[in-house]
N, C-alpha and C. Protein backbone atom coordinates (compact mmCIF):
# COMPACT_ATOMS: atom_id res chain seq x y z
N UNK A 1 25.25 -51.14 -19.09
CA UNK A 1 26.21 -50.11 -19.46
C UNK A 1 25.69 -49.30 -20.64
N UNK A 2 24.89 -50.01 -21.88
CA UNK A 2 24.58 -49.12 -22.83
C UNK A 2 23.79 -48.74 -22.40
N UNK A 3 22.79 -48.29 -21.08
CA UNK A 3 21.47 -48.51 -20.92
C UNK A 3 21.83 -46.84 -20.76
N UNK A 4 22.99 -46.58 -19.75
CA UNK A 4 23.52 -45.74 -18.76
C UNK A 4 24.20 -44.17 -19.91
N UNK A 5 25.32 -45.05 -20.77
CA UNK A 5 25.34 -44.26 -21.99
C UNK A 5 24.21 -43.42 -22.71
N UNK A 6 23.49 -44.62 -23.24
CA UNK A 6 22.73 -43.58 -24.06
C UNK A 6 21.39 -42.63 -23.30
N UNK A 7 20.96 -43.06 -21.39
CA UNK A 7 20.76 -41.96 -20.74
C UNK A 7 21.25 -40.77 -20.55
N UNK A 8 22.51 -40.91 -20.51
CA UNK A 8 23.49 -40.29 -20.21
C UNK A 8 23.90 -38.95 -21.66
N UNK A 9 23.48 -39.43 -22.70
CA UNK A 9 23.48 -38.91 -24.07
C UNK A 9 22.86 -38.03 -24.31
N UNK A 10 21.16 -38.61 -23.73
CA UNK A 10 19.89 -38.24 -23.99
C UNK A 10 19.64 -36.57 -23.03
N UNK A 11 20.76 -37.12 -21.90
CA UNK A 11 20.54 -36.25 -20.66
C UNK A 11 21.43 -34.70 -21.64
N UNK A 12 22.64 -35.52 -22.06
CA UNK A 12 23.39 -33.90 -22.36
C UNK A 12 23.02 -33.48 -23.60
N UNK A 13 22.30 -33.89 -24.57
CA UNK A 13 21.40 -33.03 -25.80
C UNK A 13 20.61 -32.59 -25.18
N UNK A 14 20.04 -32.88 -24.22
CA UNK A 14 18.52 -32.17 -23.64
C UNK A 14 19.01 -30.39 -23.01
N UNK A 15 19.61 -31.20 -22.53
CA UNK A 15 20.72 -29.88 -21.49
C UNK A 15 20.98 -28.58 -22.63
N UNK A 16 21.83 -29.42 -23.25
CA UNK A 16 22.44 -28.27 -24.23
C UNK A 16 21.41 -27.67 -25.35
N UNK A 17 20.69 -28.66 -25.69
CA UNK A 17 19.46 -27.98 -26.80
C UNK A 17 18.52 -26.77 -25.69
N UNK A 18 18.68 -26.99 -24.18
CA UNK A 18 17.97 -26.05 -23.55
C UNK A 18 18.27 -24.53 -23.64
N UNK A 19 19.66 -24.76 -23.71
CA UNK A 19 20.55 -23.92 -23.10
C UNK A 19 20.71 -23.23 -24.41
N UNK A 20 20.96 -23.62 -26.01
CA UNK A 20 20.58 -23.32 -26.75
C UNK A 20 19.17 -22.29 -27.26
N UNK A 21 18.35 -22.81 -26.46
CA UNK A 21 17.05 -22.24 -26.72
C UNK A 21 17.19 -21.12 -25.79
N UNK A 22 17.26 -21.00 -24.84
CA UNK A 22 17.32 -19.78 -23.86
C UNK A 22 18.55 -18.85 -24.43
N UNK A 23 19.75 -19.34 -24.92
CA UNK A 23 20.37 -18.46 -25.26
C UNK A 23 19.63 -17.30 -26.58
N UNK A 24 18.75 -17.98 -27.31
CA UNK A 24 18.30 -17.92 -28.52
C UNK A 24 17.32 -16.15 -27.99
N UNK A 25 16.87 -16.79 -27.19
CA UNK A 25 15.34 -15.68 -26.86
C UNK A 25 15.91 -14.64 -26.09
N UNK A 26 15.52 -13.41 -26.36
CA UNK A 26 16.11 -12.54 -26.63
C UNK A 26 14.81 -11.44 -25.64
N UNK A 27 15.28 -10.57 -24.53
CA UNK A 27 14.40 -9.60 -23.77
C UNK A 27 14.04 -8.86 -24.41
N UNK A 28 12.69 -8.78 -24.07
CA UNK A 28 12.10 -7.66 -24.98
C UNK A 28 11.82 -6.62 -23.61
N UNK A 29 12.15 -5.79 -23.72
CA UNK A 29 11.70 -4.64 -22.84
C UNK A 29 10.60 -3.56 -23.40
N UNK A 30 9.39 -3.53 -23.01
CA UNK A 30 9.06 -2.90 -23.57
C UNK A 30 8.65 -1.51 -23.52
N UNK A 31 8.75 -0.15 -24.72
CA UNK A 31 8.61 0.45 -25.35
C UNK A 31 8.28 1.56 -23.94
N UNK A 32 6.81 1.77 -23.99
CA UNK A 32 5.91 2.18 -23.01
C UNK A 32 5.79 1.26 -21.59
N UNK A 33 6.02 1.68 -20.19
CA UNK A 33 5.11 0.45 -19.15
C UNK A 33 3.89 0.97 -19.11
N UNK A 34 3.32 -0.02 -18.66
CA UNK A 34 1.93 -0.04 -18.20
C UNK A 34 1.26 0.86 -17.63
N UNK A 35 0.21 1.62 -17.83
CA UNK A 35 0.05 2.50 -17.00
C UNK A 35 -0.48 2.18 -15.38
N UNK A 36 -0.81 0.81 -15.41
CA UNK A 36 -1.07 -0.17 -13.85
C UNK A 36 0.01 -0.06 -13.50
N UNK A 37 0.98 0.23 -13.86
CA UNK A 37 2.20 -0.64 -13.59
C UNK A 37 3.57 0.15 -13.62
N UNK A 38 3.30 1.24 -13.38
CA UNK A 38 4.40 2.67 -13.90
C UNK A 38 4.87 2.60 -12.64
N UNK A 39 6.37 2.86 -12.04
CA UNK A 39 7.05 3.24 -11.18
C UNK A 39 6.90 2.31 -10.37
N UNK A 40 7.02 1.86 -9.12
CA UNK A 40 7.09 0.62 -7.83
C UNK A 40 5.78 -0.20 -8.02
N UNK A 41 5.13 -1.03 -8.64
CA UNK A 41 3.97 -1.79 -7.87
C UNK A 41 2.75 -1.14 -8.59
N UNK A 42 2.06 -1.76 -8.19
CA UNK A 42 0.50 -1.27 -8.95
C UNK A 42 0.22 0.13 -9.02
N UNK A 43 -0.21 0.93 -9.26
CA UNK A 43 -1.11 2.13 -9.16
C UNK A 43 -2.46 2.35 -9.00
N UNK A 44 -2.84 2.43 -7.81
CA UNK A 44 -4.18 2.45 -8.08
C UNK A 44 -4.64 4.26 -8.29
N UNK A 45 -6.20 3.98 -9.18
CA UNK A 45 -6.94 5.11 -9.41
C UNK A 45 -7.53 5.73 -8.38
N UNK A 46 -8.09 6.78 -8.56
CA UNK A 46 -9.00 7.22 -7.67
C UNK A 46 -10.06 6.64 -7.81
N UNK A 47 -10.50 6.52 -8.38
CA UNK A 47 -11.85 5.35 -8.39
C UNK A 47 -11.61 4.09 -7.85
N UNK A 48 -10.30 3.25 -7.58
CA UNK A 48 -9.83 2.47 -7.02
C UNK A 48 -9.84 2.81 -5.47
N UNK A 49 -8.94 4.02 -5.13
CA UNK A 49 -9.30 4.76 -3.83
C UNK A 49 -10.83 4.41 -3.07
N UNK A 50 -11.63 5.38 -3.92
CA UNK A 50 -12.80 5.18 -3.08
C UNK A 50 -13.79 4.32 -2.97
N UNK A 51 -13.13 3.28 -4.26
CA UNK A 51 -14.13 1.88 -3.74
C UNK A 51 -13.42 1.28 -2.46
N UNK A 52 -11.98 1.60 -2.87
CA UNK A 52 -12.07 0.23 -1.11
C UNK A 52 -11.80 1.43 0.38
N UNK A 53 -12.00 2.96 0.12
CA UNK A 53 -12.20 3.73 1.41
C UNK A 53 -13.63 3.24 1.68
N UNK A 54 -14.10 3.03 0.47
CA UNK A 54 -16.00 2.64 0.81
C UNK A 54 -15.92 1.13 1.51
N UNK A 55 -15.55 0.50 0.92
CA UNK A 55 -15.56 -0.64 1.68
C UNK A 55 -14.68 -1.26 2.85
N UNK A 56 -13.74 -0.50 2.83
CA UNK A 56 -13.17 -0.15 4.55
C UNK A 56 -14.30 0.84 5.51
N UNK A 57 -14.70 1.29 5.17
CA UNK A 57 -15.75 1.86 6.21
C UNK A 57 -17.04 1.21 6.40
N UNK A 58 -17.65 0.67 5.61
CA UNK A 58 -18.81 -0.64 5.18
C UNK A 58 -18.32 -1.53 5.85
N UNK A 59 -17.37 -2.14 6.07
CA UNK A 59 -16.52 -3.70 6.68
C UNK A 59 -16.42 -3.13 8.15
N UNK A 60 -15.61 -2.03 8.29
CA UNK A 60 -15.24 -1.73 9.59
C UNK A 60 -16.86 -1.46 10.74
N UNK A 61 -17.93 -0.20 9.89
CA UNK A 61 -19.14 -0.77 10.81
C UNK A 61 -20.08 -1.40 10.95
N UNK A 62 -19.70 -2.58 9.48
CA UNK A 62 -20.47 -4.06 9.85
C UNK A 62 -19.98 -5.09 10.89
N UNK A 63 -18.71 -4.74 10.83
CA UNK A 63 -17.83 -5.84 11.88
C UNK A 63 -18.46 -5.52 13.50
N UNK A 64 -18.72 -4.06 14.11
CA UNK A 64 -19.12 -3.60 14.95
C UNK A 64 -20.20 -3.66 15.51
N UNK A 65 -21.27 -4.14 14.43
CA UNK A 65 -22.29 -4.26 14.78
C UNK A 65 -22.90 -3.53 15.51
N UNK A 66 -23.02 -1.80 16.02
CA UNK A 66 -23.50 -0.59 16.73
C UNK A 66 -24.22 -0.94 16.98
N UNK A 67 -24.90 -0.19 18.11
CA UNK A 67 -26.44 -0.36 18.75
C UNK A 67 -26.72 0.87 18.43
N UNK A 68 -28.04 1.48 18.32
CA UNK A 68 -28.33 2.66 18.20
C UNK A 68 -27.78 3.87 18.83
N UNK A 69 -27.50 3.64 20.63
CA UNK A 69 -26.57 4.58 20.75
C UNK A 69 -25.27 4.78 20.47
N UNK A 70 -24.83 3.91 19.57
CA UNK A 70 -23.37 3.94 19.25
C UNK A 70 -23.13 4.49 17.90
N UNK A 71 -24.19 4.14 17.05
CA UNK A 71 -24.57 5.02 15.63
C UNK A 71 -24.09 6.62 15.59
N UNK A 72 -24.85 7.28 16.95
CA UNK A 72 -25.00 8.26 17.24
C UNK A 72 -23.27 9.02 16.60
N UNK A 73 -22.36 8.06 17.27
CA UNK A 73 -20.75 8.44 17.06
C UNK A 73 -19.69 8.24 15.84
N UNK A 74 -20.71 7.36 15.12
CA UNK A 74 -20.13 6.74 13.91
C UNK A 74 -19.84 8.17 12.59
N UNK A 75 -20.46 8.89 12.29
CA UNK A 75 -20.01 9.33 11.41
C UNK A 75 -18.79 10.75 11.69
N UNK A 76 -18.13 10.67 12.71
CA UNK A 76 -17.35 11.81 12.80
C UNK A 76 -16.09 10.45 12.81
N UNK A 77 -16.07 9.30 13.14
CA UNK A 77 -15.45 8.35 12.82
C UNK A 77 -14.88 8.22 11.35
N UNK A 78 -15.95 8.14 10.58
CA UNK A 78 -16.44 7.58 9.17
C UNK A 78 -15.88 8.92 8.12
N UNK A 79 -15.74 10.32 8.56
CA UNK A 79 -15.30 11.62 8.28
C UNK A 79 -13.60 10.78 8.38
N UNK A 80 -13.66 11.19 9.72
CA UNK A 80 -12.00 10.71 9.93
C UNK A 80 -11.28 9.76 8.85
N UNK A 81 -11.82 8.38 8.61
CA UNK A 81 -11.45 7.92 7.68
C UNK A 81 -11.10 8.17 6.47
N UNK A 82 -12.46 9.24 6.12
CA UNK A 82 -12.05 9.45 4.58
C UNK A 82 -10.97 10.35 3.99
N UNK A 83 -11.16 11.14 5.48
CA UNK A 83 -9.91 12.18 5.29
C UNK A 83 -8.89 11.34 4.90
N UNK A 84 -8.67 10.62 6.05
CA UNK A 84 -7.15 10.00 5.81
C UNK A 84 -6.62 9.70 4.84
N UNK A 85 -7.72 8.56 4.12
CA UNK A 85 -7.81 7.87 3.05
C UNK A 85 -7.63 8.93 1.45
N UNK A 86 -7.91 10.14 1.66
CA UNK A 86 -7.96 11.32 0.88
C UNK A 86 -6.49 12.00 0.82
N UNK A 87 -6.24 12.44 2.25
CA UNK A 87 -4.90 12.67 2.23
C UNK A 87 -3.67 11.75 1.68
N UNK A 88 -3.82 10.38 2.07
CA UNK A 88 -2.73 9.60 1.23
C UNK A 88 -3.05 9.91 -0.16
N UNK A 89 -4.15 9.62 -0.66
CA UNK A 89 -4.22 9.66 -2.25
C UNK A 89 -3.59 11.25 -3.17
N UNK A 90 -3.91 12.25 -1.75
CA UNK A 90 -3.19 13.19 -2.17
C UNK A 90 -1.23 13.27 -2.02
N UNK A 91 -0.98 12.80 -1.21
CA UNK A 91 0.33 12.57 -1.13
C UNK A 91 1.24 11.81 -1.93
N UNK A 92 0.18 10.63 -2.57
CA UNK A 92 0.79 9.89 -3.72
C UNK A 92 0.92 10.53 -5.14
N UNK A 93 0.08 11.61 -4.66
CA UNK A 93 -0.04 11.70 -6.36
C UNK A 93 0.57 12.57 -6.26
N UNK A 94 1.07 13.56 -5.47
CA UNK A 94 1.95 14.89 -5.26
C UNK A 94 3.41 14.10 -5.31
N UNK A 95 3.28 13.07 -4.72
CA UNK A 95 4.94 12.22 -5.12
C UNK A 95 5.15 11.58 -6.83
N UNK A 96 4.53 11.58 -7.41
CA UNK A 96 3.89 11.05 -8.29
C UNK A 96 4.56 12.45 -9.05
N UNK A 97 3.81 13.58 -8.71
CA UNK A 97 4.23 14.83 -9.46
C UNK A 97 5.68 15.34 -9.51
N UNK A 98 5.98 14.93 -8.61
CA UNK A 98 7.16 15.34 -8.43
C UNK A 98 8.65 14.21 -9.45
N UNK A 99 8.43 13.04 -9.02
CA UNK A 99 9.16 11.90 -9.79
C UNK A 99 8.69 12.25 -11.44
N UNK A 100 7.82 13.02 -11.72
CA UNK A 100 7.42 13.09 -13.67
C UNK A 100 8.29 14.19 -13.45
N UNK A 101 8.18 14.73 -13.02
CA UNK A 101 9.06 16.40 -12.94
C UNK A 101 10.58 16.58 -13.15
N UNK A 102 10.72 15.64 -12.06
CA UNK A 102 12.00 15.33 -12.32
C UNK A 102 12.87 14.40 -13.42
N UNK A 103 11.63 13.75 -14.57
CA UNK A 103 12.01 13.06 -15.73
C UNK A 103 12.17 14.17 -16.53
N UNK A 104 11.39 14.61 -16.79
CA UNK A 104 11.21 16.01 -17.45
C UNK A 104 10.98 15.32 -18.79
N UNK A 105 10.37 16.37 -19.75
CA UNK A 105 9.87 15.88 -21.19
C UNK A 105 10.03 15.06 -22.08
N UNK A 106 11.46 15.02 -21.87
CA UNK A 106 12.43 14.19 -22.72
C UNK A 106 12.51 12.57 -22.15
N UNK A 107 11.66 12.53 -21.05
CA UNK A 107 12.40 11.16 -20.66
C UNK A 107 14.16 10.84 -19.77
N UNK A 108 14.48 12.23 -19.81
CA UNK A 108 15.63 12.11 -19.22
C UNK A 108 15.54 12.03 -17.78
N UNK A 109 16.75 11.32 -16.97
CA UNK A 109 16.46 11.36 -16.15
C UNK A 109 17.22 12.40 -15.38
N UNK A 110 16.75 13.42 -14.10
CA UNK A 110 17.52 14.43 -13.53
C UNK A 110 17.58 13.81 -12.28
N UNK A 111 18.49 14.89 -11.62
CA UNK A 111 19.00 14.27 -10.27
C UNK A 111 17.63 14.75 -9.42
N UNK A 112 17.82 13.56 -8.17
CA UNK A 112 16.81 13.28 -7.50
C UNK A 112 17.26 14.80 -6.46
N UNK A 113 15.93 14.81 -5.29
CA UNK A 113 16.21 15.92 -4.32
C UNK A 113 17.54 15.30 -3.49
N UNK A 114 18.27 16.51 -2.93
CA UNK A 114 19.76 15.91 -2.07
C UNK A 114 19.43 15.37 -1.21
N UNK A 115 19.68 15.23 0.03
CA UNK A 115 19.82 14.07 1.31
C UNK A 115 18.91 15.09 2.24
N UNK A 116 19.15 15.73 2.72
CA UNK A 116 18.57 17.25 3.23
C UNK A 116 17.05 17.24 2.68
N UNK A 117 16.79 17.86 1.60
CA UNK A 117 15.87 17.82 1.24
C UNK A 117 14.75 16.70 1.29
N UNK A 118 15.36 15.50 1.08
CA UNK A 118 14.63 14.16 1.31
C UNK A 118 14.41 14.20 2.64
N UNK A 119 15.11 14.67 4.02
CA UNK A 119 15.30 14.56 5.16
C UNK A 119 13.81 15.45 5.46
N UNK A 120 13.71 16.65 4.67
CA UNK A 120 12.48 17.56 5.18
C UNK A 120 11.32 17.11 4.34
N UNK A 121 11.28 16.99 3.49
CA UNK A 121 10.26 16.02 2.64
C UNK A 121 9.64 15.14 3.60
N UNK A 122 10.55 13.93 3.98
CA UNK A 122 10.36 13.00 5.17
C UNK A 122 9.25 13.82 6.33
N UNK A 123 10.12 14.27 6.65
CA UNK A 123 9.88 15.21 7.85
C UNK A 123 8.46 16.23 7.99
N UNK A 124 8.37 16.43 6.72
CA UNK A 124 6.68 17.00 6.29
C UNK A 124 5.80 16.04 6.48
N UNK A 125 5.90 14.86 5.53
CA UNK A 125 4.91 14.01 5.76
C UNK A 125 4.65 13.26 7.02
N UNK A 126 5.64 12.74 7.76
CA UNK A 126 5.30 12.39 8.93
C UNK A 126 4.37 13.16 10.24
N UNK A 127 4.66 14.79 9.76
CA UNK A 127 3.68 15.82 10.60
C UNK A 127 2.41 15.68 9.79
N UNK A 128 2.89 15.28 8.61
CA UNK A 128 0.87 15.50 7.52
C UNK A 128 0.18 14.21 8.62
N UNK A 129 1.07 13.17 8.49
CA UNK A 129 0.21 12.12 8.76
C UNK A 129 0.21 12.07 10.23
N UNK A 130 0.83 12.48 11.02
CA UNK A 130 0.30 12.34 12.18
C UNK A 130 -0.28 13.39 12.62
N UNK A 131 -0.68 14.18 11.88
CA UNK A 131 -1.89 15.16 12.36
C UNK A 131 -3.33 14.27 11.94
N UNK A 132 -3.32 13.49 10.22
CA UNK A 132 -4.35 13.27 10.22
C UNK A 132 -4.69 12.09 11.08
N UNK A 133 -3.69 10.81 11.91
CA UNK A 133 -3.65 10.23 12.86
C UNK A 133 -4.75 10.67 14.22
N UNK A 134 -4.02 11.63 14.47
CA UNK A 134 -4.47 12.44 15.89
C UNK A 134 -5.91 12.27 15.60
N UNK A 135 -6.01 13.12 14.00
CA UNK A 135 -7.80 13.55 14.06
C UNK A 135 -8.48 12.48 14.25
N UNK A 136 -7.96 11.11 13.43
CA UNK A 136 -8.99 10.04 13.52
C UNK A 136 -9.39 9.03 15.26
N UNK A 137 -8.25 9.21 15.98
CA UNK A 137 -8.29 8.53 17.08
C UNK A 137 -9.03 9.94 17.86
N UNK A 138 -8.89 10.83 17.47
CA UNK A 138 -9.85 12.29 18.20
C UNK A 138 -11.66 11.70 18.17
N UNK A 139 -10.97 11.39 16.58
CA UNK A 139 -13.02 11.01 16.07
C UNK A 139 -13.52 10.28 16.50
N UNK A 140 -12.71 9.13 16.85
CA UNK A 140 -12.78 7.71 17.44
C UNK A 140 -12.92 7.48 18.98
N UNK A 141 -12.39 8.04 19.63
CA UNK A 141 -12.77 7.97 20.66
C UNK A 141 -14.12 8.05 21.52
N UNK A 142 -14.27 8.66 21.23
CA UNK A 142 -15.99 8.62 22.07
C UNK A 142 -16.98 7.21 21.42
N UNK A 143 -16.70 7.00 20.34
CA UNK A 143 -17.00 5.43 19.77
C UNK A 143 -16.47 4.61 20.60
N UNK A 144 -15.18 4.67 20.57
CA UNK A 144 -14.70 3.65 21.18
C UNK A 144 -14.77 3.49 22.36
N UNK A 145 -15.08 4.57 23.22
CA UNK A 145 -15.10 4.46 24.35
C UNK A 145 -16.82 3.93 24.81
N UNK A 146 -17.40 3.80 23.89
CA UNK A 146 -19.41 3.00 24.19
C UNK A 146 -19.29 1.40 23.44
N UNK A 147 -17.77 0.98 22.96
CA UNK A 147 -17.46 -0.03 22.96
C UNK A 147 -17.60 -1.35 23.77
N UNK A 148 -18.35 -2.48 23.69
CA UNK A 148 -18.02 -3.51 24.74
C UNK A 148 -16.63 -4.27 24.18
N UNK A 149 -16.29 -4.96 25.05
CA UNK A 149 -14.68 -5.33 24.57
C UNK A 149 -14.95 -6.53 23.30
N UNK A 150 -15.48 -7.11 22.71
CA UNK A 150 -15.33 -7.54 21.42
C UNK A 150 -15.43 -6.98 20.51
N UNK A 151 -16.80 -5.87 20.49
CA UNK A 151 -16.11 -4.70 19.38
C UNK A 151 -15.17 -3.94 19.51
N UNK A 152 -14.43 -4.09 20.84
CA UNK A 152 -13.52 -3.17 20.92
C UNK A 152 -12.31 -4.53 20.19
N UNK A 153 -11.85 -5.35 20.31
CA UNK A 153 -11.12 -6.05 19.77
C UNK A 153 -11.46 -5.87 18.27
N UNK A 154 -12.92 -6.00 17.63
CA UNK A 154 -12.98 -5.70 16.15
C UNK A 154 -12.55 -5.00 15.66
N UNK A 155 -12.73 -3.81 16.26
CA UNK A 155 -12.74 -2.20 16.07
C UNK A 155 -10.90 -2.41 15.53
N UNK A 156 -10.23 -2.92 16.42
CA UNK A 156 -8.61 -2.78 16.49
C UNK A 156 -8.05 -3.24 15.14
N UNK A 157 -8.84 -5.00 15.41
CA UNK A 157 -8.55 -5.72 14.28
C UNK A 157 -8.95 -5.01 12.56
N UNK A 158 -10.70 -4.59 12.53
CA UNK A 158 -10.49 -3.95 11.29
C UNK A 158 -10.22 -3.07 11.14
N UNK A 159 -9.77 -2.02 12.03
CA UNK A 159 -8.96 -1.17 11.42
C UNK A 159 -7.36 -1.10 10.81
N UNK A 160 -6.86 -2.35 11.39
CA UNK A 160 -5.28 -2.69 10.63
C UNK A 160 -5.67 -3.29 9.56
N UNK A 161 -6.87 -3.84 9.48
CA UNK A 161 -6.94 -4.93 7.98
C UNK A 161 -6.91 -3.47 6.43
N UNK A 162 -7.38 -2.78 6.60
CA UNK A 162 -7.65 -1.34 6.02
C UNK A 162 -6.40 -1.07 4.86
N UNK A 163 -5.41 -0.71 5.68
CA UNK A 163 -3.93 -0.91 4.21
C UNK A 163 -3.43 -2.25 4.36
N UNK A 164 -2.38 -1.87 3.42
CA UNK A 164 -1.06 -2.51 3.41
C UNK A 164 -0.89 -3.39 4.44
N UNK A 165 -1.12 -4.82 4.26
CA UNK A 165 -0.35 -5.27 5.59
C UNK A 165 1.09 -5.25 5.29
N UNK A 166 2.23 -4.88 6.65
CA UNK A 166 3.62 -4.73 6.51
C UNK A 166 3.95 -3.68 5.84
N UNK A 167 2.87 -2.69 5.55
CA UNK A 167 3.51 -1.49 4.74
C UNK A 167 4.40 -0.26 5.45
N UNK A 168 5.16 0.74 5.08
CA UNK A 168 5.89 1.37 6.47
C UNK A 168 4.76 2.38 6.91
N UNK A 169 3.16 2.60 6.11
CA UNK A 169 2.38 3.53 6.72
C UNK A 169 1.72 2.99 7.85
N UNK A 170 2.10 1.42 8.51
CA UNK A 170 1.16 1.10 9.15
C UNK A 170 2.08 0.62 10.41
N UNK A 171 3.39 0.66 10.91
CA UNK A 171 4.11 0.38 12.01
C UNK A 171 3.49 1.29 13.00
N UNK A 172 2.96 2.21 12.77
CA UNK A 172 2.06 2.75 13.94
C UNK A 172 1.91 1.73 14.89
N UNK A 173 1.04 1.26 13.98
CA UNK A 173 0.03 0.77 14.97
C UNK A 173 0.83 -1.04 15.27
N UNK A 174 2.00 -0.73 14.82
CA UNK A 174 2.37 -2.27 15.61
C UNK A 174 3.14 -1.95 17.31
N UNK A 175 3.99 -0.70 16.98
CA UNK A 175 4.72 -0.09 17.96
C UNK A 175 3.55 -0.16 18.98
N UNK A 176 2.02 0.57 18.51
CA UNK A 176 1.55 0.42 20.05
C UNK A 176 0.63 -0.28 20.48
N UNK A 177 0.45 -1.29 19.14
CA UNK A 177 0.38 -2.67 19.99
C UNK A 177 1.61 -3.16 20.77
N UNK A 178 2.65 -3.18 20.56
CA UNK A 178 3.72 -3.21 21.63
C UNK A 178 4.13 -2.54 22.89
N UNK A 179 3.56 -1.40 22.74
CA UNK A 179 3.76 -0.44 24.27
C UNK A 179 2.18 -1.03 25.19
N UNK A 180 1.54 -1.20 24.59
CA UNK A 180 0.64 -1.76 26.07
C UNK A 180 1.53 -2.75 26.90
């Protein structure tokens, strides 16, 4: 019975001296964020950009392993990519421009674009990007088509490894993996 007590003792000073301590410490929010770390999630640089557009295109036609006549097709491919990879970086940072804009100098915050406007905003980028879409499967094709079917399975596979996995720029390509 005393064994149980003074567990029992030991248990609720522990508790409460915790609870004590956490009450104690106090959020610090700080001042400035990060400049890694400003608005949703990481930020990457442009120098961040084109190391891994470089090494998405390095990965994607090492995985392929070309034969000489397949070389022949690779760089209107390898164009395609960078575009793409160019155009997002431009789209981020034009969103980017726009969210400082709307802080304005002061740090204040102003009202965001209305519902409408977000609706055509939307509605722009989805034509940006599926134009630059079109171009790359344009570029791609004649590659792909001197494909034997394991690079053609590579080809599929590294090109989803490339962004975001689960990001919303990449349901493309789950939808039509689903329509075959």
């Amino acid at each position: 019975m005393m064994k149980k007590t003074i567990a029992a003792g030991t248990i609720a000073l522990t508790l409460a001296g915790a609870g004590f301590a956490l009450a104690q410490q106090t959020t610090q929010q700080p001042t400035q964020p990060s400049p890694a770390r400003e608005g949703r999630g990481f930020q990457q640089s442009a120098e961040d950009v084109a190391a891994l557009t470089d090494a998405r295109v390095a990965g994607l036609k090492a995985g392929l392993k070309l034969t000489a006549e397949q070389e022949k097709n690779w760089p209107a491919v390898e164009t395609a990519i960078r575009d793409l990879a160019k155009d997002r970086g431009d789209r981020i940072q034009d969103r980017a421009a726009r969210r400082e804009a709307r802080r304005g100098g002061d740090n204040a915050q102003q009202a965001g674009p209305d519902a409408i406007s977000r609706l055509r905003q939307g509605a722009d980028a989805m034509t940006a990007r599926a134009a630059s879409l079109k171009k790359l499967a344009d570029a791609s094709e004649p590659l792909y088509k001197s494909l034997d079917d394991g690079q053609k399975h590579r080809f599929a596979m590294l090109l989803r490894m490339g962004g975001r996995q689960g990001g919303p720029e990449h349901h493309w390509q789950r939808r039509a993996d689903n329509a075959r």
